[in-house]
Structures are given as C-alpha cells and as structure tokens.
N, C-alpha and C. Protein backbone atom coordinates (compact mmCIF):
# COMPACT_ATOMS: atom_id res chain seq x y z
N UNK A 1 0.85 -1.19 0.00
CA UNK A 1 0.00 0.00 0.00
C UNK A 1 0.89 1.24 0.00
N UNK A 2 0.64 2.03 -0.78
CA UNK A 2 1.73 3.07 -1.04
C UNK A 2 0.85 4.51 -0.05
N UNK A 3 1.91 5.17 0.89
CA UNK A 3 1.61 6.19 1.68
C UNK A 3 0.61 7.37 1.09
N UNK A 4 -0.46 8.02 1.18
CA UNK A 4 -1.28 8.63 0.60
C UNK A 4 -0.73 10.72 0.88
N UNK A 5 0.25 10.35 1.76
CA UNK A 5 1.00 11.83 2.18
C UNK A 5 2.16 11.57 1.51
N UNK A 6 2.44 12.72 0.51
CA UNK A 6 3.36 12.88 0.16
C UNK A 6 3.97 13.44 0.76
N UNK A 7 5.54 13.49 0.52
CA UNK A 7 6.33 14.87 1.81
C UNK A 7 6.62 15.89 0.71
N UNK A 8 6.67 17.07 1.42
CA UNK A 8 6.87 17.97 0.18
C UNK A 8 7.85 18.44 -0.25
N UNK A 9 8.66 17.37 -0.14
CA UNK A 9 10.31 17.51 -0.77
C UNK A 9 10.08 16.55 -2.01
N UNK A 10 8.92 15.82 -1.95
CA UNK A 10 8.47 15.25 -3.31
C UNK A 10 7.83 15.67 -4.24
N UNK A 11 7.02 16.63 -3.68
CA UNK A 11 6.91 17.29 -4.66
C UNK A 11 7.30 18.76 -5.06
N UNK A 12 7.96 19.32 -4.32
CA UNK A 12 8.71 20.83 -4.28
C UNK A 12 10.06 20.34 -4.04
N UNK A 13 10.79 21.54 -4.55
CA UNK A 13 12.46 21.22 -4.17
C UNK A 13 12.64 22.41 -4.78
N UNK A 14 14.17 22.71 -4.22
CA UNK A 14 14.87 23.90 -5.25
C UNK A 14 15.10 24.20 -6.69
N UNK A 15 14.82 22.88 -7.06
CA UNK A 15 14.70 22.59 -8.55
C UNK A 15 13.44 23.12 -9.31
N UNK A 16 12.53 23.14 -8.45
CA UNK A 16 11.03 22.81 -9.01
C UNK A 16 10.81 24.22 -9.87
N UNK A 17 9.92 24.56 -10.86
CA UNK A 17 10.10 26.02 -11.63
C UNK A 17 9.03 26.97 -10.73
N UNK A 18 9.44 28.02 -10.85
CA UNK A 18 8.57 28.89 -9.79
C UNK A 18 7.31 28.92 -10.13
N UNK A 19 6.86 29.11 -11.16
CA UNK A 19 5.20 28.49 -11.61
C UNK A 19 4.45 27.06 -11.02
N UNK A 20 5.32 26.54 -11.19
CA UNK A 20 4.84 24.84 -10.16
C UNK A 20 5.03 25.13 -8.75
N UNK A 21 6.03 26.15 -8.47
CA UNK A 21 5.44 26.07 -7.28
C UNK A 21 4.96 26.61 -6.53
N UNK A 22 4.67 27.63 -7.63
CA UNK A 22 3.29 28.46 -7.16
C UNK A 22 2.03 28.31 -7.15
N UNK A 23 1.90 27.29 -7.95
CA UNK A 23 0.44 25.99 -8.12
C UNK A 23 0.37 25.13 -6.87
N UNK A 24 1.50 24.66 -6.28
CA UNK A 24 1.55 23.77 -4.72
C UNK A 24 1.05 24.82 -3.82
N UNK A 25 1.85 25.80 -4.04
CA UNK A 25 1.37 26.93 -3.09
C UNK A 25 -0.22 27.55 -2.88
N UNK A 26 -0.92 27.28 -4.31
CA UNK A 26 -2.40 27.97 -3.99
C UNK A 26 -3.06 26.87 -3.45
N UNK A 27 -2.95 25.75 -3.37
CA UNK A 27 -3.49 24.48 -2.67
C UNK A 27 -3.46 25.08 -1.41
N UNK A 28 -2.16 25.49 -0.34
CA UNK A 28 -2.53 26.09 0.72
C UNK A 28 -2.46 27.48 0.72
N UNK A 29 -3.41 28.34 0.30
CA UNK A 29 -3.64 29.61 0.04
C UNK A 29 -5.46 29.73 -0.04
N UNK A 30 -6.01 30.74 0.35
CA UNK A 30 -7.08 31.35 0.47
C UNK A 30 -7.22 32.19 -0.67
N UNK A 31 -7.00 32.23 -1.61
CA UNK A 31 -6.66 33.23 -2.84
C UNK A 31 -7.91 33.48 -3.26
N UNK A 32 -8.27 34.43 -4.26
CA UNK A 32 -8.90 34.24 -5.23
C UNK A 32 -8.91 34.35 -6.11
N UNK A 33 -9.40 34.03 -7.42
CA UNK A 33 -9.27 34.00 -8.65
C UNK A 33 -7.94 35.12 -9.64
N UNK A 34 -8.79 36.34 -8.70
CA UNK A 34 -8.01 37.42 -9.52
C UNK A 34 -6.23 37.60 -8.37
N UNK A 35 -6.62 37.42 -7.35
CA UNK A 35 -5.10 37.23 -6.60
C UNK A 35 -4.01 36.32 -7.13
N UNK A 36 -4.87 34.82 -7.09
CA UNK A 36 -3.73 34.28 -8.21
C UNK A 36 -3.42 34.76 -9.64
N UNK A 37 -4.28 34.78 -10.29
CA UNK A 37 -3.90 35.39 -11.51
C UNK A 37 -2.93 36.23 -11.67
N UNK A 38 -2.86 37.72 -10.40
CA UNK A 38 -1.85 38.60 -10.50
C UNK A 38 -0.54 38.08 -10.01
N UNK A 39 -0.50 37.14 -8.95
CA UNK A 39 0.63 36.10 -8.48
C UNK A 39 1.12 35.74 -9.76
N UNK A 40 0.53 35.02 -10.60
CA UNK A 40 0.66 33.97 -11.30
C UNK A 40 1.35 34.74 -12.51
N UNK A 41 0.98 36.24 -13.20
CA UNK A 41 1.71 36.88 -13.97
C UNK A 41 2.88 37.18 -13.28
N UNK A 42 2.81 38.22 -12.19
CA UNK A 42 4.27 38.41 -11.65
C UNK A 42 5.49 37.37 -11.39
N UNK A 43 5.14 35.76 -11.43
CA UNK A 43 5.17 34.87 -11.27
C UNK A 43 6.67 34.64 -12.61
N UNK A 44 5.19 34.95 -13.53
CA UNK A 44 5.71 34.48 -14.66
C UNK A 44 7.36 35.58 -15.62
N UNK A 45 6.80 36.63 -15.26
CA UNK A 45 7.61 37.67 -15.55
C UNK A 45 9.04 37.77 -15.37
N UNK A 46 9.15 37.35 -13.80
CA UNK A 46 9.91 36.85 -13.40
C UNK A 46 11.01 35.62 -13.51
N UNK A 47 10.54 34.71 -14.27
CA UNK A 47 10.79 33.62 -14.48
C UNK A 47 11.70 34.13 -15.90
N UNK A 48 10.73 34.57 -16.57
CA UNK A 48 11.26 34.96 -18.13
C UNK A 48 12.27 35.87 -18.34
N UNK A 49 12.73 36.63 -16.59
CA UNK A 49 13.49 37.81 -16.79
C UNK A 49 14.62 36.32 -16.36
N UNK A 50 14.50 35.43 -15.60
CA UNK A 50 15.62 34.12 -15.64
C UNK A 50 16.25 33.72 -16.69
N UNK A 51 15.46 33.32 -17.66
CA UNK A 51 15.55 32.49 -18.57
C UNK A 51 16.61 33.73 -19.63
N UNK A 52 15.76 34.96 -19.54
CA UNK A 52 16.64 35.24 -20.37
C UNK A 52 18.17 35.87 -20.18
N UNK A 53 18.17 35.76 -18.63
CA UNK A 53 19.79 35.62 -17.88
C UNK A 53 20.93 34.50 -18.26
N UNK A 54 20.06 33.38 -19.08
CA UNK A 54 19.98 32.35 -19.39
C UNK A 54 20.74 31.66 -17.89
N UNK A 55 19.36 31.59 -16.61
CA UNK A 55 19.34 30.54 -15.88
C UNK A 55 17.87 30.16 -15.58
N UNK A 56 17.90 28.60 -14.98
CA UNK A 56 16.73 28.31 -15.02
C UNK A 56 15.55 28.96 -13.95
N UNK A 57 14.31 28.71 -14.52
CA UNK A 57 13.50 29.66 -13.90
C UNK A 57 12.90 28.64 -12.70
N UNK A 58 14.22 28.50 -11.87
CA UNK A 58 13.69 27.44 -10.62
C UNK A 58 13.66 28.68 -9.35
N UNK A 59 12.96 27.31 -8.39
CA UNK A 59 13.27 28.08 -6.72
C UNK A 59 14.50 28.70 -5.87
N UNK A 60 15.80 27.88 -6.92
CA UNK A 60 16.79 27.87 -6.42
C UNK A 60 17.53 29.31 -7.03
N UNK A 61 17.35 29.59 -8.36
CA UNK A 61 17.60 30.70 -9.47
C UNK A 61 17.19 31.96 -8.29
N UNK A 62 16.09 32.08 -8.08
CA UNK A 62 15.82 33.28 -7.30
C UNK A 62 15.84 33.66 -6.10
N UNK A 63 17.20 33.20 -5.35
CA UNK A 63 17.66 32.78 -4.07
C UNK A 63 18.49 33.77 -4.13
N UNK A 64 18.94 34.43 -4.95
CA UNK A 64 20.20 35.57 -5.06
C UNK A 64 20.11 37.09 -5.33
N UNK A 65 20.64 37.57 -4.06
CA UNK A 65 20.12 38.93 -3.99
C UNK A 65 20.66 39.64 -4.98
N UNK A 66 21.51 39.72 -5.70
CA UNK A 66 21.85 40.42 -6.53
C UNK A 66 21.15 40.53 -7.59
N UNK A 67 20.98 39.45 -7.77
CA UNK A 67 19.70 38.84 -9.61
C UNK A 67 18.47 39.45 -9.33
N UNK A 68 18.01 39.73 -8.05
CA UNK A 68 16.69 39.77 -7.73
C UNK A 68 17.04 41.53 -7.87
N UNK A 69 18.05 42.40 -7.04
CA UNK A 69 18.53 43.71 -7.41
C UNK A 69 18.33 44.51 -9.07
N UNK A 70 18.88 42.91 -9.85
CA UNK A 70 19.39 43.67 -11.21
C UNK A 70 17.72 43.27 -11.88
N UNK A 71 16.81 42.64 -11.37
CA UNK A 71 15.54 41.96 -12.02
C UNK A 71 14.90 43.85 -11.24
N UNK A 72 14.67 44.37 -10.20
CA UNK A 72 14.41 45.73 -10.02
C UNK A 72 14.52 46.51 -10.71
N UNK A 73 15.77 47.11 -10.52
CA UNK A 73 16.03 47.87 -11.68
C UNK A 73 16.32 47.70 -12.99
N UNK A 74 16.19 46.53 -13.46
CA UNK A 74 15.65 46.41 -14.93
C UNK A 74 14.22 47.14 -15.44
N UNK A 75 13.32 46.79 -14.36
CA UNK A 75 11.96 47.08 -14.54
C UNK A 75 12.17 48.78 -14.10
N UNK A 76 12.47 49.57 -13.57
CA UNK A 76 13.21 50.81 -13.18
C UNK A 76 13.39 50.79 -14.47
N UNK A 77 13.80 50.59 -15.07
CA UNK A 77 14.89 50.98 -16.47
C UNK A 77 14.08 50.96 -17.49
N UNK A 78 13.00 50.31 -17.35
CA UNK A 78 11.93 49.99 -18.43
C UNK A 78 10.63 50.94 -18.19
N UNK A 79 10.55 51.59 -16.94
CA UNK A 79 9.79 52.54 -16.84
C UNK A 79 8.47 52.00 -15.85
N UNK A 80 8.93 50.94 -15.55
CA UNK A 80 7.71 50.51 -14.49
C UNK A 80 7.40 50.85 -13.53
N UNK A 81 6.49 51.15 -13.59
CA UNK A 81 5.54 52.06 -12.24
C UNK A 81 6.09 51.57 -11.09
N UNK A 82 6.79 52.44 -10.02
CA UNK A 82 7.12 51.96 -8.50
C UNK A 82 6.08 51.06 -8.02
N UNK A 83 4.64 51.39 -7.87
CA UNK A 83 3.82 50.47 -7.08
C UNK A 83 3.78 49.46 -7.71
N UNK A 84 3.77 49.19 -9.48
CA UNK A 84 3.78 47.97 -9.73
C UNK A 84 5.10 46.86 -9.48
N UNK A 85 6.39 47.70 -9.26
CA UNK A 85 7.39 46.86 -8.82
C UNK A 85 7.30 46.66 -7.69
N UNK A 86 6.60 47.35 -6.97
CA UNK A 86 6.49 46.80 -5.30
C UNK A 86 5.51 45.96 -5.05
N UNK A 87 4.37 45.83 -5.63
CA UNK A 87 3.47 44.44 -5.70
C UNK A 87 4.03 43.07 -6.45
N UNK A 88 4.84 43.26 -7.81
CA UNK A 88 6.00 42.56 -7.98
C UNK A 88 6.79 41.51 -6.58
N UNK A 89 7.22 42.44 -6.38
CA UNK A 89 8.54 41.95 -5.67
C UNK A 89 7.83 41.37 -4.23
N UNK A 90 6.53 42.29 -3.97
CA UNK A 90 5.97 41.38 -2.51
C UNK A 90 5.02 40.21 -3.11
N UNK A 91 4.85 40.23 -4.28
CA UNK A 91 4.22 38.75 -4.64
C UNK A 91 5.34 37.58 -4.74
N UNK A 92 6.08 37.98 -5.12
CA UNK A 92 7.29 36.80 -4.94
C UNK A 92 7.97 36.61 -4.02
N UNK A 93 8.10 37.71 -2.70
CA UNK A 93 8.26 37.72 -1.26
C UNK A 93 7.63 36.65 -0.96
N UNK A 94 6.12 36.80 -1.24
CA UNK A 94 5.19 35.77 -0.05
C UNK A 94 5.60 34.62 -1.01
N UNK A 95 5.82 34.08 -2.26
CA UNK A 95 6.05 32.79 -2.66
C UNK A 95 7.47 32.30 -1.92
N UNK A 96 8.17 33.07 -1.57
CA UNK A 96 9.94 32.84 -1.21
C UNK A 96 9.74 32.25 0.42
N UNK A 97 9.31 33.37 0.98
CA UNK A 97 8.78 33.39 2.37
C UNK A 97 7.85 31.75 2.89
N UNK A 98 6.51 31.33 1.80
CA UNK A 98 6.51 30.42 2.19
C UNK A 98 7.24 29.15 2.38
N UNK A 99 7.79 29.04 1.05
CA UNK A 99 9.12 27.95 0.89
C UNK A 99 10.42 27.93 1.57
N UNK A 100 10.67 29.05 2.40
CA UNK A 100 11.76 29.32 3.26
C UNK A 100 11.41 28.18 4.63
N UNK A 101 9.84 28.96 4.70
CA UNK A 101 8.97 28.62 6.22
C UNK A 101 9.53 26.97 6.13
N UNK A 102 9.17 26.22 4.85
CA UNK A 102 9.32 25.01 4.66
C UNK A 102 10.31 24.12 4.55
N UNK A 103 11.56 25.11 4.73
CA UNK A 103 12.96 24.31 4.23
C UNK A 103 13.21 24.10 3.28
N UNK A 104 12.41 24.44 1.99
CA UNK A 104 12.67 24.32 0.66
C UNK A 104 14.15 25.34 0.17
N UNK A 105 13.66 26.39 0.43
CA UNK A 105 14.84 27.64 0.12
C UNK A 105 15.69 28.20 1.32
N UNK A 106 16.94 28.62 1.25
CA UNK A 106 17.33 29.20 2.37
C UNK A 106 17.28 30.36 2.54
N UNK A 107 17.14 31.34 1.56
CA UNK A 107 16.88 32.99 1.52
C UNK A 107 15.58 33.40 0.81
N UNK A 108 15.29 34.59 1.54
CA UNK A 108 13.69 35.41 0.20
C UNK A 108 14.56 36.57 0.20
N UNK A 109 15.60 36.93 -0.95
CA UNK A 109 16.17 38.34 -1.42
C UNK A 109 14.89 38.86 -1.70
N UNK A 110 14.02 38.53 -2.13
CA UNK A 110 12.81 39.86 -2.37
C UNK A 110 12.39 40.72 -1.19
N UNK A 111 12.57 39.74 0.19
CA UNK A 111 12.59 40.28 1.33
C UNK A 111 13.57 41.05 1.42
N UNK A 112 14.84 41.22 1.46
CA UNK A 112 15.82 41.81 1.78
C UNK A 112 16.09 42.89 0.76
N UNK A 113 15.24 43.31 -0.38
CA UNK A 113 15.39 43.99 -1.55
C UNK A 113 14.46 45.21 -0.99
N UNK A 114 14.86 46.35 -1.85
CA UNK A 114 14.00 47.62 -2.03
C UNK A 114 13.88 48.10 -3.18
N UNK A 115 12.75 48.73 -3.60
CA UNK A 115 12.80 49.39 -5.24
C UNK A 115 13.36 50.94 -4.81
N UNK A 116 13.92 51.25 -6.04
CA UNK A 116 14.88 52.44 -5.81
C UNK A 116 14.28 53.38 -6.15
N UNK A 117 13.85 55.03 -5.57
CA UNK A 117 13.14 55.61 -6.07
C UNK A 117 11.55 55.87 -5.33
N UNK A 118 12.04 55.29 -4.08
CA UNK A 118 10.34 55.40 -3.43
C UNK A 118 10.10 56.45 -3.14
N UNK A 119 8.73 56.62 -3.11
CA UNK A 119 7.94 58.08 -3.45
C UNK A 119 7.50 58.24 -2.37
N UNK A 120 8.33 59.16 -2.00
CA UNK A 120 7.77 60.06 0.08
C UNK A 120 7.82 61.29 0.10
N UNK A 121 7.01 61.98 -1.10
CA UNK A 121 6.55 63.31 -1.10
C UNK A 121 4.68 63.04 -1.18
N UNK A 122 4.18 64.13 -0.74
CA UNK A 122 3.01 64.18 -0.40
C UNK A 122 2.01 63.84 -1.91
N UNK A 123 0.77 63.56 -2.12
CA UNK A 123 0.61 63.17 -3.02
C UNK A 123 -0.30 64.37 -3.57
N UNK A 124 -0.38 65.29 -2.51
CA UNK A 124 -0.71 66.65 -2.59
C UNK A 124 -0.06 67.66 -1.99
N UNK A 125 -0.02 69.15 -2.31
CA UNK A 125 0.41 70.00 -1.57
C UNK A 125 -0.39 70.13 -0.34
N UNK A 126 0.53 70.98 0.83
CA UNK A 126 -0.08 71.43 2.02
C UNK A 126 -1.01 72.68 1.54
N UNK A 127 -2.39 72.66 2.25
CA UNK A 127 -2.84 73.77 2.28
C UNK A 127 -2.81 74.77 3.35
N UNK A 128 -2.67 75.73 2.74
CA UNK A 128 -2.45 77.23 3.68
C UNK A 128 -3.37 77.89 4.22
N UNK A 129 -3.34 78.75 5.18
CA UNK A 129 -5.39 79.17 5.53
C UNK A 129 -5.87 79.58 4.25
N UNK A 130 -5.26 80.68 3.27
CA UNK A 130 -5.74 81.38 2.30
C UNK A 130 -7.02 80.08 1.24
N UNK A 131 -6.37 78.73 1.20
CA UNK A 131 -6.26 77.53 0.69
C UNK A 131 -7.55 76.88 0.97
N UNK A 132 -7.67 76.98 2.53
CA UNK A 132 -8.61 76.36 2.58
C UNK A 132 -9.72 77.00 2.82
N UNK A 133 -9.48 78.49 3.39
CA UNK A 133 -11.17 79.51 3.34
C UNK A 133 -11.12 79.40 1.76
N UNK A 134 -10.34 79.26 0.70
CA UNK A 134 -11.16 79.29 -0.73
C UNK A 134 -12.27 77.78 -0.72
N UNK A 135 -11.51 76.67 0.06
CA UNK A 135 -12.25 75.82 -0.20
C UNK A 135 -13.45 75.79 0.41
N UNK A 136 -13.40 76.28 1.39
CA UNK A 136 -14.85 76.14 2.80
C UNK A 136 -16.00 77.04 1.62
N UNK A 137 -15.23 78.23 1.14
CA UNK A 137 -16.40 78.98 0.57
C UNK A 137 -17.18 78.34 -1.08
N UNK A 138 -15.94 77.52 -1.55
CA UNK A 138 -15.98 76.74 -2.57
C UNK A 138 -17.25 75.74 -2.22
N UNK A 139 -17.53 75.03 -1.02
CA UNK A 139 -18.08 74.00 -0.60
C UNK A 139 -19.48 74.72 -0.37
N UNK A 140 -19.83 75.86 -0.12
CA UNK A 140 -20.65 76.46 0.10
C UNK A 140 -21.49 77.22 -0.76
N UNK A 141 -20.74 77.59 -2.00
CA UNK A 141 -21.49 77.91 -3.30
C UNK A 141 -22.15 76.31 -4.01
N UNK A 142 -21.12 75.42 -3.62
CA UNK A 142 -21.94 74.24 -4.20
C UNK A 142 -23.12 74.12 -3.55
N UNK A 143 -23.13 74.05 -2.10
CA UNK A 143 -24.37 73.62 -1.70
C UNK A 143 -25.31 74.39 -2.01
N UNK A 144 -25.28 75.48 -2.19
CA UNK A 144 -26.47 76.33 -3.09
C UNK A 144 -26.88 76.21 -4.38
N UNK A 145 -26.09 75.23 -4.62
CA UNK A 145 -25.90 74.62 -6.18
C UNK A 145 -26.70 73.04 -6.32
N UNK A 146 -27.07 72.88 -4.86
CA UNK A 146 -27.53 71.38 -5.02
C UNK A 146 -26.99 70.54 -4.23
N UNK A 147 -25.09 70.52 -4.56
CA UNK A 147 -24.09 69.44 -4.59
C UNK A 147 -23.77 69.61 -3.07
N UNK A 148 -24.22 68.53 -2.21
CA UNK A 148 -23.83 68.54 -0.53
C UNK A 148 -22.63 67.62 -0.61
N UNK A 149 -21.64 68.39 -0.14
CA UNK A 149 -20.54 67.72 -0.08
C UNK A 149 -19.71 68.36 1.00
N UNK A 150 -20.55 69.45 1.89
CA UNK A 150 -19.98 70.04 2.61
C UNK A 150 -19.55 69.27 3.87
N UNK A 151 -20.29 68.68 4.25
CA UNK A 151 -20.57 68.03 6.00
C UNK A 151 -18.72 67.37 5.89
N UNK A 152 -18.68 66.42 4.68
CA UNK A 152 -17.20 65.29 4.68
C UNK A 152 -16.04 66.61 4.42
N UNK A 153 -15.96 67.56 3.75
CA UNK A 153 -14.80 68.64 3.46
C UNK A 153 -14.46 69.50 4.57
N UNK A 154 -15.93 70.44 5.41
CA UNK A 154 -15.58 70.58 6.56
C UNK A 154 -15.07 69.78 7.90
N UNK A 155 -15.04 68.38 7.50
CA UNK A 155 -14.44 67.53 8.66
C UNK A 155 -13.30 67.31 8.31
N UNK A 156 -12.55 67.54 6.86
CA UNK A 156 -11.65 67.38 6.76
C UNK A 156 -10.29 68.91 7.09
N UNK A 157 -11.38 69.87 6.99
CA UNK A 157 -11.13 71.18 7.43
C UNK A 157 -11.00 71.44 8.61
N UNK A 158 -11.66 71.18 9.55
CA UNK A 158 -11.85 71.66 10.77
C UNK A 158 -10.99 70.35 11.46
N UNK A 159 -10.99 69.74 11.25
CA UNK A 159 -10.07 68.51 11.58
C UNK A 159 -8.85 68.50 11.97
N UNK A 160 -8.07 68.86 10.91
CA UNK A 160 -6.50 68.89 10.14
C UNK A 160 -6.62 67.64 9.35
N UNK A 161 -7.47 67.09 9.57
CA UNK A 161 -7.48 65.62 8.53
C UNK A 161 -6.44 65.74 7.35
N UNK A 162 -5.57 65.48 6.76
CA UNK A 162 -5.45 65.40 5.21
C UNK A 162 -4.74 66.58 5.16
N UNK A 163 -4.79 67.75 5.80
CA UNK A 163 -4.65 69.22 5.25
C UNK A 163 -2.92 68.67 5.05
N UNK A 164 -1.87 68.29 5.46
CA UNK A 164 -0.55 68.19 5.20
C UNK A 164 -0.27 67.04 4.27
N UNK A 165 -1.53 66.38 3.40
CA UNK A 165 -1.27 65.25 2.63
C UNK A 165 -1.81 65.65 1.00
C-alpha cells in the first residue's frame, strides 16, 4: 500500500520552476481568482526575466540577492511604475517566504530587496489658511448649487485631517 502523504520535498524542491510552485502553493492559500492570476503573472515575468539571464527559472535561481537587485532595476529601467514593482517583488516575497517557512529555500532576497526611487513626497500639496477659506467657501457655493458635499470637506477642514497630505 503506497503512503497517501506525500512529503513535500516530493513534490517541491529547489529545482522545481517557480510556476509549479506556485500551483503547490495555492493548494494552501485562500486566494482568489483574480489574486492568483496577479501572483501567477508576476510569477511568470519573473521567471522569463531568468531564462533570459539564461538561468533556469527554478526556486533555487531566485535565491540571489543580486539577480533579484538587477531583475528591479531592470523594470526601473523599463519605466515601471514603482507600485507595480512593489506588488511585484511582494508577490514573490510571499512565494519565497513560504518555501523558506518550509525548508525548501534558504533565503527570500525579495525580502531583503528595495525598489529604488520610493515616493515620500506628499501626493498633494499642504494647504495654507488662504487655501482652505477658498475651499470652505468653494463648498458652500456648491451647496447652493444642489451638490452637498460640505458636511465630509468641513471635517476634513476643521479637523486637520489630510490638510498636510
């Protein structure tokens, strides 16, 4: 009678290609449809930025912080949106991270990596009093206009809510 538990050095290993074992991986994962899917491209992207290093696109290939450095700023270089390299690199975090947990891999460089270029300026200017009595009075011609939108702007006014973001 042959054992019905496999161990999962039988079926994962450092060898295994990061797509397979990112398929073992959604077996224990809560995902959904569209989570894997975006896993499953970043997944893949990745793999293909291997291959064309010409090494293989295994578990073991993406164990090296440097490759995983020059796979960053490649995408840097290509013009890729910071947030999309940072969902990148933490989707292949959590694939590294689990297989670490497991003894499969000994490092997650995606963990130990940063994208270069992170954006820590405000995503708006500060407003000034002048700034925001235009807005309070702004909020107030609307409402004579119909458009109630005052009650959420004055809380963000009278607040400080937001005013330095």
């Amino acid at each position: 009678m042959t054992d019905k538990f496999q161990s999962i050095e039988e079926l994962v290993n450092s060898e295994t290609t990061l797509s397979h074992a990112l398929l073992f991986m959604r077996e224990h994962r809560y995902w959904s449809e569209t989570t894997f899917d975006s896993y499953q491209y970043d997944v893949k992207l990745f793999e293909t930025y291997l291959v064309q290093q010409e090494l293989a696109p295994t578990l073991d290939s993406g164990q090296h912080l440097s490759l995983v450095h020059k796979w960053i700023v490649h995408q840097k270089e290509n013009d890729v949106a910071y947030k999309t390299i940072m969902r990148r690199v933490a989707a292949l975090s959590s694939l590294y991270t689990f297989y670490k947990d497991l003894g499969i891999v000994k490092t997650n460089a995606f963990k130990a990596s940063s994208v270069p270029g992170e954006h820590s300026e405000a995503h708006s200017r500060a407003l000034d009093m002048d700034d925001l009595k235009k807005v309070y009075k702004a909020t107030e011609a609307l409402k004579k206009e119909g458009v109630y939108i005052d009650i959420p702007i004055k809380l963000l006014i009278f607040t400080g809510l937001r005013n330095h973001a």
